[in-house]
Protein backbone atom coordinates (compact mmCIF):
# COMPACT_ATOMS: atom_id res chain seq x y z
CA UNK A 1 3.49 18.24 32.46
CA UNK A 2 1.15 15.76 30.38
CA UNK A 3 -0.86 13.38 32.40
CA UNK A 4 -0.71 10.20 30.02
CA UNK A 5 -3.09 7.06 29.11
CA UNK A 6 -1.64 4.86 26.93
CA UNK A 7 -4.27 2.57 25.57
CA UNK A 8 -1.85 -0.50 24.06
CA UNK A 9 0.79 -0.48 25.98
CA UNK A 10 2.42 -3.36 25.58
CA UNK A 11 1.91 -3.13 22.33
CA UNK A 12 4.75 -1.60 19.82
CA UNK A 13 3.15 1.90 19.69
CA UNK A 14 2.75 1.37 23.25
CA UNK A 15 6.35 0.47 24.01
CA UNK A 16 7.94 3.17 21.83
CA UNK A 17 5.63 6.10 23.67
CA UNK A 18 6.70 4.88 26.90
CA UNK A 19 10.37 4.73 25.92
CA UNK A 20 9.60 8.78 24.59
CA UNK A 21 8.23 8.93 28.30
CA UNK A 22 11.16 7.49 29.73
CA UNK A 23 13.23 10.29 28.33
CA UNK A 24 11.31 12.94 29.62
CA UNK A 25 10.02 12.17 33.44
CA UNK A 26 9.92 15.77 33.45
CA UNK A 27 7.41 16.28 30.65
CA UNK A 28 5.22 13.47 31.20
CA UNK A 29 3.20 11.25 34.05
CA UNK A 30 1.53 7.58 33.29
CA UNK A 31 -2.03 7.42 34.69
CA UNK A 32 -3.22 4.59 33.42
CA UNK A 33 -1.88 1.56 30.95
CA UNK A 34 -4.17 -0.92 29.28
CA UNK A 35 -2.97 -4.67 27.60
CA UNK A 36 -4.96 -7.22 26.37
CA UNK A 37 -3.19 -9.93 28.12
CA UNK A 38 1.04 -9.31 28.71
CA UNK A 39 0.97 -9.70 31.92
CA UNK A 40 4.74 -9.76 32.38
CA UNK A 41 5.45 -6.77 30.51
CA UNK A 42 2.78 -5.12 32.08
CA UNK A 43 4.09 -5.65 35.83
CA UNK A 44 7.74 -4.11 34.24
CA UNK A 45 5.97 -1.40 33.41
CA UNK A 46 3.96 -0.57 36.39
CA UNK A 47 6.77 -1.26 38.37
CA UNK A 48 8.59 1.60 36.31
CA UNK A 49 6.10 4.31 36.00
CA UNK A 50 3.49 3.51 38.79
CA UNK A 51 0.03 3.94 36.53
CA UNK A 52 -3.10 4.93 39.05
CA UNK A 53 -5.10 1.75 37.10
CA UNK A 54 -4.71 -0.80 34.66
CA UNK A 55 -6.59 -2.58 32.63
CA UNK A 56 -6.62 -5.90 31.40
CA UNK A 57 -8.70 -7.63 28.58
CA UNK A 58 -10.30 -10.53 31.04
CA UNK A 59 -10.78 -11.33 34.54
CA UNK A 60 -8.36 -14.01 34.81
CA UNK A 61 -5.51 -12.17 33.61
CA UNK A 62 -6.27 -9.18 35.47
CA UNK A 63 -6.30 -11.63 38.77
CA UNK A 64 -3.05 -12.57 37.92
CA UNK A 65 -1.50 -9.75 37.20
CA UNK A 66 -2.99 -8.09 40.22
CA UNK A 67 -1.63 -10.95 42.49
CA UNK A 68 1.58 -10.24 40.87
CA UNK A 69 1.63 -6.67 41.56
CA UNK A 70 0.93 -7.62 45.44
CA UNK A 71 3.92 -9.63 45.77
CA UNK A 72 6.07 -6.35 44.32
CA UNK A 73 4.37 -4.56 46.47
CA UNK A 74 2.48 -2.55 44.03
CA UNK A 75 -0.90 -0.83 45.27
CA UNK A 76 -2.29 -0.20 41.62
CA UNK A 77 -6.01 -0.59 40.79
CA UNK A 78 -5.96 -3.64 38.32
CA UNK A 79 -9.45 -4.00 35.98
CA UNK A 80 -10.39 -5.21 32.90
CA UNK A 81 -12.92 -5.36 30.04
CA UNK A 82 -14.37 -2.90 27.65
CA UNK A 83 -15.99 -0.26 30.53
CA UNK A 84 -12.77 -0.42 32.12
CA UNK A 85 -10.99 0.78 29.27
CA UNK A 86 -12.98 3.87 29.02
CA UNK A 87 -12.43 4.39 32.23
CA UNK A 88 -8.74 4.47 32.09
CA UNK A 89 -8.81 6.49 29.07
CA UNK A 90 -11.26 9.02 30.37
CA UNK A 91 -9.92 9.42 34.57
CA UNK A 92 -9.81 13.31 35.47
CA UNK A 93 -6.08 13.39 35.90
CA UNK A 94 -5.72 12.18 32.25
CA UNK A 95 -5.04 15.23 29.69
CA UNK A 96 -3.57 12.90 26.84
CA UNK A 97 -4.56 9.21 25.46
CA UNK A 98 -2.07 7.45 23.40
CA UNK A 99 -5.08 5.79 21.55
CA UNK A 100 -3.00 2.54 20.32
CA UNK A 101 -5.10 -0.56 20.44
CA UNK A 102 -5.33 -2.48 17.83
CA UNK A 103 -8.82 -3.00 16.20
CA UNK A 104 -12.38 -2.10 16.94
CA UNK A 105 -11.65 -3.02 20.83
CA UNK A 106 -10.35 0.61 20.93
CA UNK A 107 -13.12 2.68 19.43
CA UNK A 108 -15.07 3.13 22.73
CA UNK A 109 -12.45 4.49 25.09
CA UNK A 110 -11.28 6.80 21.98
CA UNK A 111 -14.37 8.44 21.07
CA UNK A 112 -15.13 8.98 24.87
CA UNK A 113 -11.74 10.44 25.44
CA UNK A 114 -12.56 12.65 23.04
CA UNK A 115 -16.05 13.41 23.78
CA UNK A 116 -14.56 15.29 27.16
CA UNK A 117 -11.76 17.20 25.32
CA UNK A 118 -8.69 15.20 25.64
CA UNK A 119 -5.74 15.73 23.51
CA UNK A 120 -5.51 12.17 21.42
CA UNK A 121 -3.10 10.76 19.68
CA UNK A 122 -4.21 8.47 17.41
CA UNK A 123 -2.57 5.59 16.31
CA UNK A 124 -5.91 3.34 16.27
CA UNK A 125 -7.06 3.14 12.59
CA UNK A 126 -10.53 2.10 13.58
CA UNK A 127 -11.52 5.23 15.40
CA UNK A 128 -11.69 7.00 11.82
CA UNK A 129 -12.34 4.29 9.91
CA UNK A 130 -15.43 2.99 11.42
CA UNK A 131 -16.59 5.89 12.97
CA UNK A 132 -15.08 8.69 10.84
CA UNK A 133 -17.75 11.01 11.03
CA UNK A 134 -19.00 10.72 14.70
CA UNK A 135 -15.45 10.69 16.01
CA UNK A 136 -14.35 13.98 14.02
CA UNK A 137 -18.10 15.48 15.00
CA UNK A 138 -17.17 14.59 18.55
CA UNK A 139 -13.70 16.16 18.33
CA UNK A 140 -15.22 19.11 16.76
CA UNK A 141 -17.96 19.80 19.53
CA UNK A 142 -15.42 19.36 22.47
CA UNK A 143 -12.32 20.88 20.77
CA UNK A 144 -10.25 17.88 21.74
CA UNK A 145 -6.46 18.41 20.10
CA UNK A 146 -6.51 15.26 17.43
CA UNK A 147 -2.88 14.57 16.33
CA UNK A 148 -2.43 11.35 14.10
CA UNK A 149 0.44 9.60 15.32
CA UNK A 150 0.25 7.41 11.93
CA UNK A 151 3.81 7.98 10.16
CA UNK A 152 2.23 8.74 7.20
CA UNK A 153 -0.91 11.08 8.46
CA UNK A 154 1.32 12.63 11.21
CA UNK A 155 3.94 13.71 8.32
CA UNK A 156 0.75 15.37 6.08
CA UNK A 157 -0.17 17.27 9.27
CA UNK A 158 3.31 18.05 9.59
CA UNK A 159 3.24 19.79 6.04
CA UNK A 160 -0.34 21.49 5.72
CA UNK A 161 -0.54 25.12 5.87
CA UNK A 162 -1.05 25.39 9.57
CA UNK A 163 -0.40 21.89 10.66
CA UNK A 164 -3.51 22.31 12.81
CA UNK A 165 -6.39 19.62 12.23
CA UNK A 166 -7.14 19.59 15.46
CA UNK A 167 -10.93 20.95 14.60
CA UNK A 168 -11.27 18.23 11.81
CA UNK A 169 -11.18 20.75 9.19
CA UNK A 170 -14.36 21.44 6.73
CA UNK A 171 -14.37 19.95 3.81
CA UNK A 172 -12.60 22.16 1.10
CA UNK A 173 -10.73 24.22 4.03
CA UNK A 174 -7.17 23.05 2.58
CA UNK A 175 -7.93 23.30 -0.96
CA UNK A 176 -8.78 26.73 -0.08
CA UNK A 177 -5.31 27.37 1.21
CA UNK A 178 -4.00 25.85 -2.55
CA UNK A 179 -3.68 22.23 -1.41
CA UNK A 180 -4.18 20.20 -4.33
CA UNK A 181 -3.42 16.85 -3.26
CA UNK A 182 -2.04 14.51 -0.72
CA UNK A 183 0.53 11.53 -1.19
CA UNK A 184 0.21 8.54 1.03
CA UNK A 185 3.82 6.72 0.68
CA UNK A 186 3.62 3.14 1.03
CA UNK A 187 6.84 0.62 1.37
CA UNK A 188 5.05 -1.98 -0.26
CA UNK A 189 5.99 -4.48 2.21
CA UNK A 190 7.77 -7.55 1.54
CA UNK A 191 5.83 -8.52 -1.77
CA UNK A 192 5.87 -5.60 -4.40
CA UNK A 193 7.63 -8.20 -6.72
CA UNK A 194 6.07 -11.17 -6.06
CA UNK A 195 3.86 -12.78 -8.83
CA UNK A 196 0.16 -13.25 -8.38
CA UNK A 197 1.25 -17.19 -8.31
CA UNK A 198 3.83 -16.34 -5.38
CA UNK A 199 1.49 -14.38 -3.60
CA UNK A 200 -0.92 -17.87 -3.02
CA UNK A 201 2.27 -19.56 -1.47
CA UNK A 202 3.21 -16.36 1.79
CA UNK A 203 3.33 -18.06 4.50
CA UNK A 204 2.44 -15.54 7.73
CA UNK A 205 6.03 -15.59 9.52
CA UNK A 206 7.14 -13.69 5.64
CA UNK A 207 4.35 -11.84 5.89
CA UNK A 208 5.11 -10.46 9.19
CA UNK A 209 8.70 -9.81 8.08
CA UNK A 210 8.53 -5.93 6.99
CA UNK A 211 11.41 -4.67 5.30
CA UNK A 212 11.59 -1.45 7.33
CA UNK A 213 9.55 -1.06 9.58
CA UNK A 214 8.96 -2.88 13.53
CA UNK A 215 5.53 -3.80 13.78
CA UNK A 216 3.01 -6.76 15.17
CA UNK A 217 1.85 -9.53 13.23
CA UNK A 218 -1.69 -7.60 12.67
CA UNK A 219 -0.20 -4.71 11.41
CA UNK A 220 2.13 -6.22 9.07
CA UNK A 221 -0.18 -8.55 7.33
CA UNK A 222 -1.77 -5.39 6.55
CA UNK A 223 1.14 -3.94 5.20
CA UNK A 224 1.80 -7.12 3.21
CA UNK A 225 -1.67 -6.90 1.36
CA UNK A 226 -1.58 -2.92 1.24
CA UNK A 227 -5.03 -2.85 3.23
CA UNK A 228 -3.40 -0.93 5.93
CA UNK A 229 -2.72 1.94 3.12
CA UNK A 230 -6.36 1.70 2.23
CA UNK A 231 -7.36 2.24 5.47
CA UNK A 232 -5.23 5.01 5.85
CA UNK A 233 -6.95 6.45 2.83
CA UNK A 234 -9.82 6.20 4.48
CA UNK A 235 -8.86 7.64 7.80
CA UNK A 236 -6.70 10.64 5.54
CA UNK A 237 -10.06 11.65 4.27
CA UNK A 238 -11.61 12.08 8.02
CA UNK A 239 -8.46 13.91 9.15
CA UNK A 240 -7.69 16.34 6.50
CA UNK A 241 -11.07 16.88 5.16
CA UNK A 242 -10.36 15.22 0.73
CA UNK A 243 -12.47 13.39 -0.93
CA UNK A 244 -10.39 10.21 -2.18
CA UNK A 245 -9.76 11.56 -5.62
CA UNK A 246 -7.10 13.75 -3.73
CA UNK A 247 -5.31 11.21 -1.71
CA UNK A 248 -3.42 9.16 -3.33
CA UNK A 249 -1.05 6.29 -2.66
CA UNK A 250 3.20 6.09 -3.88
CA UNK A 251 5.21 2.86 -3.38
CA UNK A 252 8.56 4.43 -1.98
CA UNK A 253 10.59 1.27 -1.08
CA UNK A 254 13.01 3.29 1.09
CA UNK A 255 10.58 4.22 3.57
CA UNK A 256 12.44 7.74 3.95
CA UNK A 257 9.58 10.07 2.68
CA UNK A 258 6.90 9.48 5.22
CA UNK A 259 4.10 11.45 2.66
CA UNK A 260 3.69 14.23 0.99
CA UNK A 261 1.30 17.45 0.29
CA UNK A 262 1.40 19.06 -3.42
CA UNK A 263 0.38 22.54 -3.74
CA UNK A 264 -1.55 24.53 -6.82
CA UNK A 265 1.51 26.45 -7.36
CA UNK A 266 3.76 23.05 -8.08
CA UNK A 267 5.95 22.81 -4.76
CA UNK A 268 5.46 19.59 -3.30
CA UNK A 269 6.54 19.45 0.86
CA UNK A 270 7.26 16.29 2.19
CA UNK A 271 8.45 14.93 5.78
CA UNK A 272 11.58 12.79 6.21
CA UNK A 273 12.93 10.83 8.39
CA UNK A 274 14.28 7.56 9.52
CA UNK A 275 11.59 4.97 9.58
CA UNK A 276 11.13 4.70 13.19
CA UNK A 277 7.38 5.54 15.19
CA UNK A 278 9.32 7.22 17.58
CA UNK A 279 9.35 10.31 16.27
CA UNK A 280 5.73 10.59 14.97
CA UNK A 281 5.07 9.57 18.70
CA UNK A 282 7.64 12.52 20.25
CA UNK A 283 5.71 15.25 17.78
CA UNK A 284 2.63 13.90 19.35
CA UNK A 285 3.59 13.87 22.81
CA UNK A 286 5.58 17.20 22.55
CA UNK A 287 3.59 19.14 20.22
CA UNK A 288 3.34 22.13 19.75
CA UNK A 289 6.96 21.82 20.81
CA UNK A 290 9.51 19.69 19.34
CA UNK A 291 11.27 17.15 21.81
CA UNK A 292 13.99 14.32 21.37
CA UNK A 293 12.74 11.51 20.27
CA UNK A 294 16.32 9.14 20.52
CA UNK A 295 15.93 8.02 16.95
CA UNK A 296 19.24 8.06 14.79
CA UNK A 297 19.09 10.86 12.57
CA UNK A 298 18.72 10.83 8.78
CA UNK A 299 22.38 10.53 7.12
CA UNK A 300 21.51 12.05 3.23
CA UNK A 301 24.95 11.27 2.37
CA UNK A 302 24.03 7.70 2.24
CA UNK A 303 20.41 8.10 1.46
CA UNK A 304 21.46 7.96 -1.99
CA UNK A 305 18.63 6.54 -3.86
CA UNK A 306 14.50 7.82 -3.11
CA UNK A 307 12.22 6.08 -5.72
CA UNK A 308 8.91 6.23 -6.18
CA UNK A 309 6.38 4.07 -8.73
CA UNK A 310 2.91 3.66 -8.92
CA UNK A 311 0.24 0.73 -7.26
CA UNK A 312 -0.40 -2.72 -8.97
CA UNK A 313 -3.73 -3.36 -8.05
CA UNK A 314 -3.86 -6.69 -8.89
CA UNK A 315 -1.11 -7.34 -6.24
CA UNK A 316 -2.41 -5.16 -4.03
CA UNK A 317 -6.42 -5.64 -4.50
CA UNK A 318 -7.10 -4.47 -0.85
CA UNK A 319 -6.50 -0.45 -1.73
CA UNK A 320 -8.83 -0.95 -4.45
CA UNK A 321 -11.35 -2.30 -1.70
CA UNK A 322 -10.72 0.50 0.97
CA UNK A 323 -11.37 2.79 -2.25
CA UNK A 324 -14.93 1.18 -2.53
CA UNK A 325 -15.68 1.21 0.73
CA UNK A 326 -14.60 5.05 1.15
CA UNK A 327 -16.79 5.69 -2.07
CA UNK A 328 -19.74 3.72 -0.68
CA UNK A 329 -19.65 5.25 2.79
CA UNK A 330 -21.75 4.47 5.67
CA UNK A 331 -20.97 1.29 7.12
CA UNK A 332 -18.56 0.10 4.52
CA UNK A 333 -16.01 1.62 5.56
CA UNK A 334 -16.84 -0.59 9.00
CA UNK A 335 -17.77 -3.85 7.27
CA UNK A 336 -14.03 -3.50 5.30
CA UNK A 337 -12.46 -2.83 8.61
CA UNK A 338 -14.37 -5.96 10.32
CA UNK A 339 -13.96 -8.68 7.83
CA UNK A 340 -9.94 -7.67 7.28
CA UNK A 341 -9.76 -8.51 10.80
CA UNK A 342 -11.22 -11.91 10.42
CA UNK A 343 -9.57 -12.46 7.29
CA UNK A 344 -6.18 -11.78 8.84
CA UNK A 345 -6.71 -13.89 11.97
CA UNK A 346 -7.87 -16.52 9.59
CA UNK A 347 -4.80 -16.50 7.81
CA UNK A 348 -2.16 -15.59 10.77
CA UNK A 349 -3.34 -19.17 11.66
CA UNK A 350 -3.35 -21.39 8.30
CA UNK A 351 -6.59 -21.42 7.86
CA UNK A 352 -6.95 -19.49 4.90
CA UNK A 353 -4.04 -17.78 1.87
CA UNK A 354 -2.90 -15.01 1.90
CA UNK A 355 -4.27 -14.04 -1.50
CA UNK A 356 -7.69 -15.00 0.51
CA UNK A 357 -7.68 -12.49 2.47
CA UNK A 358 -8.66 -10.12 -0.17
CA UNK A 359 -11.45 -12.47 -1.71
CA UNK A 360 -13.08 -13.01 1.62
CA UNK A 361 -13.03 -8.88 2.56
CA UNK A 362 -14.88 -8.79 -0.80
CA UNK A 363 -17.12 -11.22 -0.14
CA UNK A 364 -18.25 -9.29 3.06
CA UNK A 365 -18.47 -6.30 1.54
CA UNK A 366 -20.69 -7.67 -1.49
CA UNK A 367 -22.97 -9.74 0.81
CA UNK A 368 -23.32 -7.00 3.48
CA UNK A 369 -26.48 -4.52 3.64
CA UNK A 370 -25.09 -1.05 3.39
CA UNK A 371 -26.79 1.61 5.54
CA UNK A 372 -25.82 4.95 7.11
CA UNK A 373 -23.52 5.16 10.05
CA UNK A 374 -26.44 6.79 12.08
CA UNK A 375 -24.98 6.04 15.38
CA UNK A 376 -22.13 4.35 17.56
CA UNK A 377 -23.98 1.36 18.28
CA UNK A 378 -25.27 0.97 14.67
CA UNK A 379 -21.54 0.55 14.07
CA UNK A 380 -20.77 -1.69 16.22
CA UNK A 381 -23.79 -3.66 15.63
CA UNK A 382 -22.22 -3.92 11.67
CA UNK A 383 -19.14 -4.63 12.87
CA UNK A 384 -20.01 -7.31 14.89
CA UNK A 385 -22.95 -8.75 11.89
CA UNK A 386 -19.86 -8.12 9.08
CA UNK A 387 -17.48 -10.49 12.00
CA UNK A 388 -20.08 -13.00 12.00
CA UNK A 389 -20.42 -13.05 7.89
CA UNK A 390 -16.36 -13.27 7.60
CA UNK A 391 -16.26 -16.32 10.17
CA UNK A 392 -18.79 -18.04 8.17
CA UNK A 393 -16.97 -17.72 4.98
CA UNK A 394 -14.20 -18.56 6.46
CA UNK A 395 -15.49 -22.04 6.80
CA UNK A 396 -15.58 -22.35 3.18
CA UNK A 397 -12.06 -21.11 2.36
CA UNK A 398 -10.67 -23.19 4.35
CA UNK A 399 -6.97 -23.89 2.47
């Protein structure tokens, strides 16, 4: 039996592992839960699977979800704030962290996780994307089990040689094994034929309408302006050990082909399946087994057409920024990650275009002093300085 933290759980991610969970009471236990502020849905679910602790993101919801646990008569340790995560994410009856918050918020409870040898499954971008090289040196030293619950990274690891990157893998390890290059898929969200003119007229509530794909608002802007690809490019290269001139991105509408690996020899392997984060989340939960994840399997007798074509990067001007950024290194990667958040919030509530959001990321990155990421609070001392930049500028692109 796994002993589980799920870090998110209100969240989508968070929802769809605990519905895997649900399915299994055998296979898996809930220590601990974490939300920023869902109260409601938080109480269902301790009600359900009795957590040890949860943690909320500030006092005043934790007081009132903790009041509201008393009345169900519910003796559950209720917290909250950034320590408090860690803490739920690193208790000694945890084996396995369902790292799912989204943002830098959960870097710290990651990494620490982690640090003591934890099996994570990683569906927080920022982990690798700010901290790429500390988290995969921490993994490394501990031999924590790393298992990217990304659809996209968790169907490369799912066609590598050994579909093993637990380790991190040393740089040149697959290309040793005749791994020539990896193929992100991307849907291309709701926009891949909009003009450039369109683009400056999205409102959010389209942009947060994915074609395929069940997601929050965060998330799916992302999508929309391709930066979540480029960020996956930048976490792909962490994972599986590239440089970026061997990852590279595919617009597959159908959202059938989750990515692909192509080998010296010409075979290319790819991993299907219907476009639901169940399953990703069941191989993570499961592995090295393989258990049900209750997603509706993949009919190929209607799966008639699978295209594929190539990035506009005028459209899409984000990927060309997360390329930058990867190229740069250091703290670009964390400054890209940090103003993208801004940017996003910014425009999630009218205050700036969409098209903006790529302008002001720019901005950051251009008026940003790049320096090594030496340390975990050198990170998050950028990310907070690159925050504080974006908000400014903000201010000035006011639509």
């Amino acid at each position: 039996m796994r002993h589980i933290c799920v870090l998110g759980s209100t969240g989508s991610i968070g929802v769809s592992t605990l519905d895997v969970i649900r399915a299994h009471p055998h296979l898996f236990k809930v220590e601990s839960l974490t939300a920023h502020s869902n109260i409601e849905l938080l109480a269902k679910q301790c009600e359900e699977f009795k957590p040890k602790m949860v943690v909320l993101g500030s006092a005043d919801v934790a007081n009132r979800l903790n009041a509201l646990l008393k009345t169900m008569g519910l003796n559950i340790s209720v917290e909250h704030g950034a320590e408090a995560l860690v803490t739920a994410s690193t208790l000694t009856s945890v084996d396995t962290v369902m790292a799912a918050i989204v943002g830098a918020a959960g870097l710290l409870p990651t990494i620490e996780a982690a640090k003591l040898g934890k099996r994570i499954l990683l569906a927080n971008k920022e982990a690798l994307v700010m901290a790429g090289d500390i988290f995969m040196s921490a993994v490394a030293s501990s031999g924590a089990e790393l298992l990217p619950i990304d659809s996209e990274h968790n169907a490369i690891y799912q066609c590598l040689p050994d579909a093993n990157t637990s380790n991190g893998g040393s740089r040149g390890k697959y290309a040793s094994l005749g791994v020539k290059e990896i193929l992100l898929t991307a849907s291309g969200g709701p926009f891949r034929n909009h003009s450039l003119d369109q683009l400056k007229e999205v409102t959010p509530d389209q942009a947060c309408a994915h074609p395929n794909w069940v997601m929050g608002r965060k998330i799916s802007v992302d999508s929309a302006t391709m930066m979540n690809k480029g960020l996956e490019v930048i976490e792909a290269h962490h994972l599986f050990g590239l440089p970026s001139e061997q990852i590279k991105v595919l617009i597959h509408p159908q959202s059938v082909v989750h990515s692909m690996v192509r080998y010296i020899d010409g075979s290319v392997i790819a991993q299907l399946g219907q476009p639901d984060m169940k399953t990703p989340i069941a191989y993570g939960l499961g592995w090295p087994l393989r258990i049900d994840a209750g997603v509706k399997e993949l009919d190929f007798a209607t799966a008639h057409d699978l295209s594929f074509e190539p990035v506009d990067l005028q459209r899409f001007p984000c990927l060309s920024l997360s390329y930058q950024a990867l190229a740069v290194g250091g703290l670009s990667p964390t400054i890209l990650n940090a103003a993208n958040e801004v940017a996003v919030d910014a425009f999630l509530n009218h205050r700036i275009r969409f098209t903006q959001i790529a302008e002001l990321v720019e901005r950051v990155l251009d008026q940003t002093q790049v320096i090594g990421a030496m340390s975990l609070e050198g990170i998050l001392e950028a990310d907070k300085t690159a925050r504080q930049h974006a908000q400014l500028m903000v201010k000035g692109l006011n639509i």
